[in-house]
Protein backbone atom coordinates (compact mmCIF):
# COMPACT_ATOMS: atom_id res chain seq x y z
CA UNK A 1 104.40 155.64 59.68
CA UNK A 2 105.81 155.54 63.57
CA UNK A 3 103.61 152.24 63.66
CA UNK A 4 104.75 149.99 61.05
CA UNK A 5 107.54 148.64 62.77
CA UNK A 6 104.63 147.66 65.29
CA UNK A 7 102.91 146.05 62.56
CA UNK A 8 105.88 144.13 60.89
CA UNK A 9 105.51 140.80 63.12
CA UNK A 10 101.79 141.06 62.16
CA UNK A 11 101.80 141.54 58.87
CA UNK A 12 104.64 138.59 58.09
CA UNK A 13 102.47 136.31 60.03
CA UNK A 14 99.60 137.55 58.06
CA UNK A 15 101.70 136.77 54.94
CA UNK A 16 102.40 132.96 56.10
CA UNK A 17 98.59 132.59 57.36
CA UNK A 18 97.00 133.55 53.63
CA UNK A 19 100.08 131.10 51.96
CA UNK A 20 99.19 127.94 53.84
CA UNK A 21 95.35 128.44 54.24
CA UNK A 22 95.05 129.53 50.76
CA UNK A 23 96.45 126.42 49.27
CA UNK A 24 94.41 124.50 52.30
CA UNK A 25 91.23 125.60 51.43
CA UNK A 26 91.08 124.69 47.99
CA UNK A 27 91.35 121.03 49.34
CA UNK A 28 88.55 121.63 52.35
CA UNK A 29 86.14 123.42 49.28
CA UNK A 30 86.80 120.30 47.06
CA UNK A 31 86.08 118.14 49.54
CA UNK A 32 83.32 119.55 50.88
CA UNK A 33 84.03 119.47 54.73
CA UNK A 34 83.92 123.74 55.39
CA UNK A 35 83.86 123.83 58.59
CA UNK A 36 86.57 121.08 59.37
CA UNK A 37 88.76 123.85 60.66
CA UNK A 38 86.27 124.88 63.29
CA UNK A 39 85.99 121.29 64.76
CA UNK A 40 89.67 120.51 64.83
CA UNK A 41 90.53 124.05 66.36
CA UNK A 42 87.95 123.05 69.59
CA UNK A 43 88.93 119.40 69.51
CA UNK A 44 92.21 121.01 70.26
CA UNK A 45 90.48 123.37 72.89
CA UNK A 46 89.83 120.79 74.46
CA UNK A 47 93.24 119.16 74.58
CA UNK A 48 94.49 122.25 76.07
CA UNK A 49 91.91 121.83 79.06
CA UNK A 50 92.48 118.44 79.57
CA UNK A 51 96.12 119.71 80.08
CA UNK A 52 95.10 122.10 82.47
CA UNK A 53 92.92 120.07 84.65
CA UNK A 54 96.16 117.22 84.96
CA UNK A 55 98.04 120.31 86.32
CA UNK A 56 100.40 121.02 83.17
CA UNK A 57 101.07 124.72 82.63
CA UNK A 58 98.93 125.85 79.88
CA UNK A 59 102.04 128.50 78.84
CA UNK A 60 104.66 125.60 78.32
CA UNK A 61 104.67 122.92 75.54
CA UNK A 62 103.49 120.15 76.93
CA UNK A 63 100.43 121.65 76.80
CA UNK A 64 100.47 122.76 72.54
CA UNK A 65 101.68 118.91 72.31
CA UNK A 66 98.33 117.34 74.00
CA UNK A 67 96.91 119.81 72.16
CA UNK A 68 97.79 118.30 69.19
CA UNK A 69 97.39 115.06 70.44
CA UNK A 70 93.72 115.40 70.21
CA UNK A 71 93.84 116.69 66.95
CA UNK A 72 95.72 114.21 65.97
CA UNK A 73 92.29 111.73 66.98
CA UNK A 74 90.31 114.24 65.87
CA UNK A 75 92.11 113.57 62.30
CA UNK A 76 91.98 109.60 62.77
CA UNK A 77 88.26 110.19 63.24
CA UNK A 78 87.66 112.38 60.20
CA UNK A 79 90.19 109.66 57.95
CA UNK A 80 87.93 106.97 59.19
CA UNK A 81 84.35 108.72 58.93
CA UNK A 82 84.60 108.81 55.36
CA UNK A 83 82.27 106.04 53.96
CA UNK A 84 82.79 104.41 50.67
CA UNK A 85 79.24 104.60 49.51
CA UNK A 86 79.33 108.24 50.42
CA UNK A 87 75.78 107.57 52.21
CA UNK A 88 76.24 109.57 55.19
CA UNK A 89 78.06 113.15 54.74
CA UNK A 90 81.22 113.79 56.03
CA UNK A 91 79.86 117.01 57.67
CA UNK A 92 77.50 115.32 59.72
CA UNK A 93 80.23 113.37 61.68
CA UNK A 94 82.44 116.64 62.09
CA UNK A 95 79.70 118.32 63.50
CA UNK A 96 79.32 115.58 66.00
CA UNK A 97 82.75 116.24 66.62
CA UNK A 98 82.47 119.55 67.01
CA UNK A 99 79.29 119.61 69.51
CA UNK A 100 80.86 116.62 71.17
CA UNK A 101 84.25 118.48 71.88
CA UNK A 102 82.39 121.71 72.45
CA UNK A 103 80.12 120.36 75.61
CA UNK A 104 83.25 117.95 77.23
CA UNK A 105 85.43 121.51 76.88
CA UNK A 106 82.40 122.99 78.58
CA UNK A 107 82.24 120.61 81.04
CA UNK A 108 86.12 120.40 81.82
CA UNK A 109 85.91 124.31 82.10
CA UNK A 110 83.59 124.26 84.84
CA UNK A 111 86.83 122.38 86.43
CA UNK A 112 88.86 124.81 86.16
CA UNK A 113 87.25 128.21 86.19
CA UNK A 114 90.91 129.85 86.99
CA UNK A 115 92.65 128.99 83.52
CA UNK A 116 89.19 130.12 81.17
CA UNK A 117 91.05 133.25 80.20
CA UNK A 118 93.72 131.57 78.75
CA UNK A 119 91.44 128.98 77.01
CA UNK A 120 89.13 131.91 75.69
CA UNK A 121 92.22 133.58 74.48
CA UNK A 122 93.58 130.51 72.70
CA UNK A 123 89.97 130.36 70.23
CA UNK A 124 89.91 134.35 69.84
CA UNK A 125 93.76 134.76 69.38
CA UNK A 126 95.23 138.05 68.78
CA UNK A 127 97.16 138.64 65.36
CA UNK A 128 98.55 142.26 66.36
CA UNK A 129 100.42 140.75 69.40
CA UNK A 130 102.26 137.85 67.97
CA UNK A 131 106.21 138.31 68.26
CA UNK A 132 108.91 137.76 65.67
CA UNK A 133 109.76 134.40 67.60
CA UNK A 134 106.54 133.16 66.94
CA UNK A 135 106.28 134.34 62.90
CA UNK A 136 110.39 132.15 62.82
CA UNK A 137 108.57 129.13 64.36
CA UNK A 138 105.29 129.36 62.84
CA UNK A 139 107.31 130.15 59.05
CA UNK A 140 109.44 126.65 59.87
CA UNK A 141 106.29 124.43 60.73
CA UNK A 142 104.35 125.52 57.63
CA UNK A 143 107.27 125.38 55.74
CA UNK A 144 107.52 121.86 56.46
CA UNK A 145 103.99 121.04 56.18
CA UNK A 146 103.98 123.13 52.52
CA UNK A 147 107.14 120.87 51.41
CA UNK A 148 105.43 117.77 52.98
CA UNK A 149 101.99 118.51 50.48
CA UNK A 150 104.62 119.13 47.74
CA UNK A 151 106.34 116.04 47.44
CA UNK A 152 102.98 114.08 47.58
CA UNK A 153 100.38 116.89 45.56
CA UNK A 154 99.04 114.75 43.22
CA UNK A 155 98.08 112.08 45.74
CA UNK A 156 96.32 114.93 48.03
CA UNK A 157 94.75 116.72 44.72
CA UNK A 158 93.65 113.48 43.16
CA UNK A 159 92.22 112.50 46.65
CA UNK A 160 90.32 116.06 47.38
CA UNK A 161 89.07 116.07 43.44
CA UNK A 162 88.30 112.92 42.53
CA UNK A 163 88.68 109.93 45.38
CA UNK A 164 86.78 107.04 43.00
CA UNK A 165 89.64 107.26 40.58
CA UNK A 166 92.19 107.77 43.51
CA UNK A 167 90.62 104.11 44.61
CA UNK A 168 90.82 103.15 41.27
CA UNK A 169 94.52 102.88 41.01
CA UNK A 170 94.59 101.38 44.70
CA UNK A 171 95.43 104.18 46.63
CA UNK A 172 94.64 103.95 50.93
CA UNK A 173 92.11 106.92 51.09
CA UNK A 174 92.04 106.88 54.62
CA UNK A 175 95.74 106.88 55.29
CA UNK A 176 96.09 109.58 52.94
CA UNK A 177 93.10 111.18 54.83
CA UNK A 178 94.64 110.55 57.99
CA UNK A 179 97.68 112.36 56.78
CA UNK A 180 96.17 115.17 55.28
CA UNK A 181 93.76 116.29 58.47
CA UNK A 182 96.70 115.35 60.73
CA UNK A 183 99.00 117.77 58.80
CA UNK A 184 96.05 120.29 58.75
CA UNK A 185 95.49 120.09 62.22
CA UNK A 186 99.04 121.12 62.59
CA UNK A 187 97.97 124.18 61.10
CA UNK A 188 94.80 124.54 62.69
CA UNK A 189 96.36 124.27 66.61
CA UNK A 190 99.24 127.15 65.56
CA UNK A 191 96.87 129.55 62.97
CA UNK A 192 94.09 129.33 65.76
CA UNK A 193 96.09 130.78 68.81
CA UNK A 194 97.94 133.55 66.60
CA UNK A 195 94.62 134.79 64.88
CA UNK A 196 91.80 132.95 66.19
CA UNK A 197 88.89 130.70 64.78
CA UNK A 198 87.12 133.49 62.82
CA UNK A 199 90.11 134.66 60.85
CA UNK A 200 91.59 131.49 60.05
CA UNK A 201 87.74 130.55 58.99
CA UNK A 202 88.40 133.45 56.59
CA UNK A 203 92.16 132.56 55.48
CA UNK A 204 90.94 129.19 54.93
CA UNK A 205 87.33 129.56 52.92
CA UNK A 206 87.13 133.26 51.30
CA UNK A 207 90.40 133.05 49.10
CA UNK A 208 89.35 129.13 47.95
CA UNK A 209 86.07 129.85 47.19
CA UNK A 210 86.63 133.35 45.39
CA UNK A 211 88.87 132.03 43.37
CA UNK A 212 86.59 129.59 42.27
CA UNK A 213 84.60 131.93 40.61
CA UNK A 214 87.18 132.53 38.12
CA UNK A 215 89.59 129.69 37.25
CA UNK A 216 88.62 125.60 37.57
CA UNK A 217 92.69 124.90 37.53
CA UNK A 218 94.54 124.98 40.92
CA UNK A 219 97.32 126.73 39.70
CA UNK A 220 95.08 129.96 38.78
CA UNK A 221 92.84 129.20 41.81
CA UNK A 222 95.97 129.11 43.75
CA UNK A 223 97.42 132.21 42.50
CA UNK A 224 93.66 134.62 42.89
CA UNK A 225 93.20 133.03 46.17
CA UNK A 226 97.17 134.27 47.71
CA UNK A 227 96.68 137.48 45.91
CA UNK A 228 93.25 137.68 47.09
CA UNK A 229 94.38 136.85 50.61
CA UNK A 230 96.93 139.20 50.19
CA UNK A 231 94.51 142.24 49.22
CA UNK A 232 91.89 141.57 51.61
CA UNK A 233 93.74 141.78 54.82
CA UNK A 234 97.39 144.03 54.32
CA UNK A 235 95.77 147.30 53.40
CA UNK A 236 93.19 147.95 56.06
CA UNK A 237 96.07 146.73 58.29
CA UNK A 238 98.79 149.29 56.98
CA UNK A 239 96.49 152.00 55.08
CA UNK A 240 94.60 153.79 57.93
CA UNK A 241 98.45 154.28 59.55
CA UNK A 242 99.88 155.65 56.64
CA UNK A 243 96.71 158.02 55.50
CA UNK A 244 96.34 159.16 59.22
CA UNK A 245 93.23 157.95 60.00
CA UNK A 246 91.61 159.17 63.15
CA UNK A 247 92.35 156.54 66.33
CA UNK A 248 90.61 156.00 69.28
CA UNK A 249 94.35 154.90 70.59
CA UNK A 250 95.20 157.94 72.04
CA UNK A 251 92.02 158.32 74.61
CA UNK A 252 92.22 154.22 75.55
CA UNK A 253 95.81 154.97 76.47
CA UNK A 254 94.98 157.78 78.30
CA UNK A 255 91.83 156.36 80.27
CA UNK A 256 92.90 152.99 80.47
CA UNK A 257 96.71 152.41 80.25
CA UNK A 258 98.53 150.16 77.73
CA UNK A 259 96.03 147.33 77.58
CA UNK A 260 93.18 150.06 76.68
CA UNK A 261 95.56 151.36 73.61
CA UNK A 262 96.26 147.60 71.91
CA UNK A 263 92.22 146.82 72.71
CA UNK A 264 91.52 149.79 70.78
CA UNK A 265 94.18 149.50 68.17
CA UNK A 266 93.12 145.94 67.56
CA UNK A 267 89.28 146.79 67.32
CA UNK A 268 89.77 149.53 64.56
CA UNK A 269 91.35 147.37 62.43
CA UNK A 270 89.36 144.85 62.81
CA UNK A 271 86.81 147.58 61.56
CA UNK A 272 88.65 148.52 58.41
CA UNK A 273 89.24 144.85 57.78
CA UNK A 274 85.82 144.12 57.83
CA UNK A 275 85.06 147.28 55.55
CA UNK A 276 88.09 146.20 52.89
CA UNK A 277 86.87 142.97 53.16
CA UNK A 278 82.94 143.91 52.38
CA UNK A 279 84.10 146.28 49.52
CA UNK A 280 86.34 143.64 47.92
CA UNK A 281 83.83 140.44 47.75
CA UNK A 282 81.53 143.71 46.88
CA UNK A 283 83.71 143.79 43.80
CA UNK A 284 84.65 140.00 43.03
CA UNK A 285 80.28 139.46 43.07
CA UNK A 286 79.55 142.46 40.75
CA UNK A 287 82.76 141.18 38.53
CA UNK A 288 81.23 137.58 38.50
CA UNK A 289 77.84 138.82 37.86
CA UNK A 290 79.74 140.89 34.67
CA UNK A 291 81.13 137.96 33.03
CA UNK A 292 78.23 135.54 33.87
CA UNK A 293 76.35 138.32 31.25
CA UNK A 294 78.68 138.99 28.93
CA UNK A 295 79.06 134.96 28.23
CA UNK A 296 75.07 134.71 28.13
CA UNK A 297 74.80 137.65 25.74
CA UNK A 298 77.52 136.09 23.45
CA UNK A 299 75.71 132.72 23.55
CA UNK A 300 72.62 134.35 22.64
CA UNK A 301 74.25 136.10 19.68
CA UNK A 302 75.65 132.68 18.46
CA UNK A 303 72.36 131.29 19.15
CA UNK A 304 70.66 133.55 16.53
CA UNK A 305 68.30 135.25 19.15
């Protein structure tokens, strides 16, 4: 119990992650562009060297706001890639994007060998160290972004779901593509220095597409994939400090210091995460695989066989 106060900050900004990258990924799933996140999240990498080799403090903001400068393209190119014919998928151009960003971030690097830390550190992130300042900001910004996709849901919905009839009625599918990946690269630049690429991945794709296994409506998809979110990542985060789980804590301090006790802390929970997380999607398949019978067996019975 002595370390829940430890894990508050975490845990909120665990809370705001799975809200915003719930309701996110159930437009990236419909639309088909997975790994979007990963491109915009090193097209903003690379912002943040580009900053660094022009001499502005990577610690300060004017470095977040080239940042998102680039993502900002990064969106303009997405908006624009989409073809009308549909001929060439949108996945191929963002992973030209993302190979493209990933080898001139590579490149700039080798520039400036001193600030790689800090750029490494930016893509990994680190969830159990973010501060109560940063939850308050980050809670404000998605706020605004959530009440931004409210006012104009059924444009975004009908876009991600169905863009022929969205064209139909004479909608702009690339300004309204421009100003859904810009608002999602928003996202993507904050989530991706609080928890990394691989967890936002997560946030973004497992709730979206588990909860397609059980309701075609957004409003139930919505609902299984926060509650899903919710369940996947609080209890191996509070459980093994409230059952007193053995913790490798304890020696790190003692051998290395400080730094050696949050390593360690942050490594076991990343183990039970990854164990709550196998035994739940464990679950969710076996559950599918239940219903997917039962309808099958009462088909068969209507079907006289």
């Amino acid at each position: 119990m002595e370390m829940l106060p430890f894990l508050l900050a975490p845990f909120l900004a665990s809370l705001i992650l799975t809200g915003i990258h719930a309701y996110l990924g159930v437009h990236v799933v419909e639309r088909g562009v997975i790994f979007v996140d990963l491109a915009l999240a090193q097209i903003a990498a690379l912002g943040a060297t580009v900053a660094i080799l022009i001499g502005i403090d990577p610690h300060n903001g004017g470095a977040y706001w080239l940042s998102l400068g680039f993502t900002f393209i990064g969106a303009a190119i997405f908006a624009f890639a989409r073809t009308r014919r549909g001929h060439i998928p949108q996945e191929a151009f963002i992973g030209i994007a993302y190979a493209v960003a990933s080898a001139l971030a590579i490149l700039a690097m080798s520039k400036a060998t001193g600030e790689t830390e800090h750029l490494k550190d930016m893509l990994v992130g680190n969830i159990l160290a973010v501060s109560m300042h940063d939850v308050e900001k980050t809670a404000i910004l998605y706020g605004a972004i959530g009440l931004f996709h409210y006012i104009f849901r059924r444009q975004f919905l009908l876009i991600s779901t169905n863009p022929s009839e969205a064209e139909a009625k004479g909608m702009s599918i690339r300004l309204w593509d421009f100003l859904f990946y810009a608002s999602f690269g928003f996202v993507v630049t904050s989530s991706v220095a609080i928890a990394g690429v691989l967890l936002v991945f997560c946030y973004l794709i497992v709730p979206s597409v588990g909860a397609m296994l059980f309701a075609d409506r957004i409003g139930p998809r919505l609902t299984i994939g926060w509650t899903m979110g919710t369940l996947v990542l609080h209890p191996p985060v509070l459980l093994p400090r409230t059952q007193g789980a053995p913790t490798a804590r304890g020696c790190h301090a003692r051998a290395h210091g400080p730094a050696g006790a949050g390593r360690a802390l942050e490594q076991e929970l990343w183990a039970h995460s990854c164990g709550w997380l196998g035994a739940n999607l464990y679950l969710v398949s076996m559950a599918a695989e239940s219903m997917d019978s039962k309808w099958l067996y009462f088909f068969d019975i209507r079907r006289g066989r």
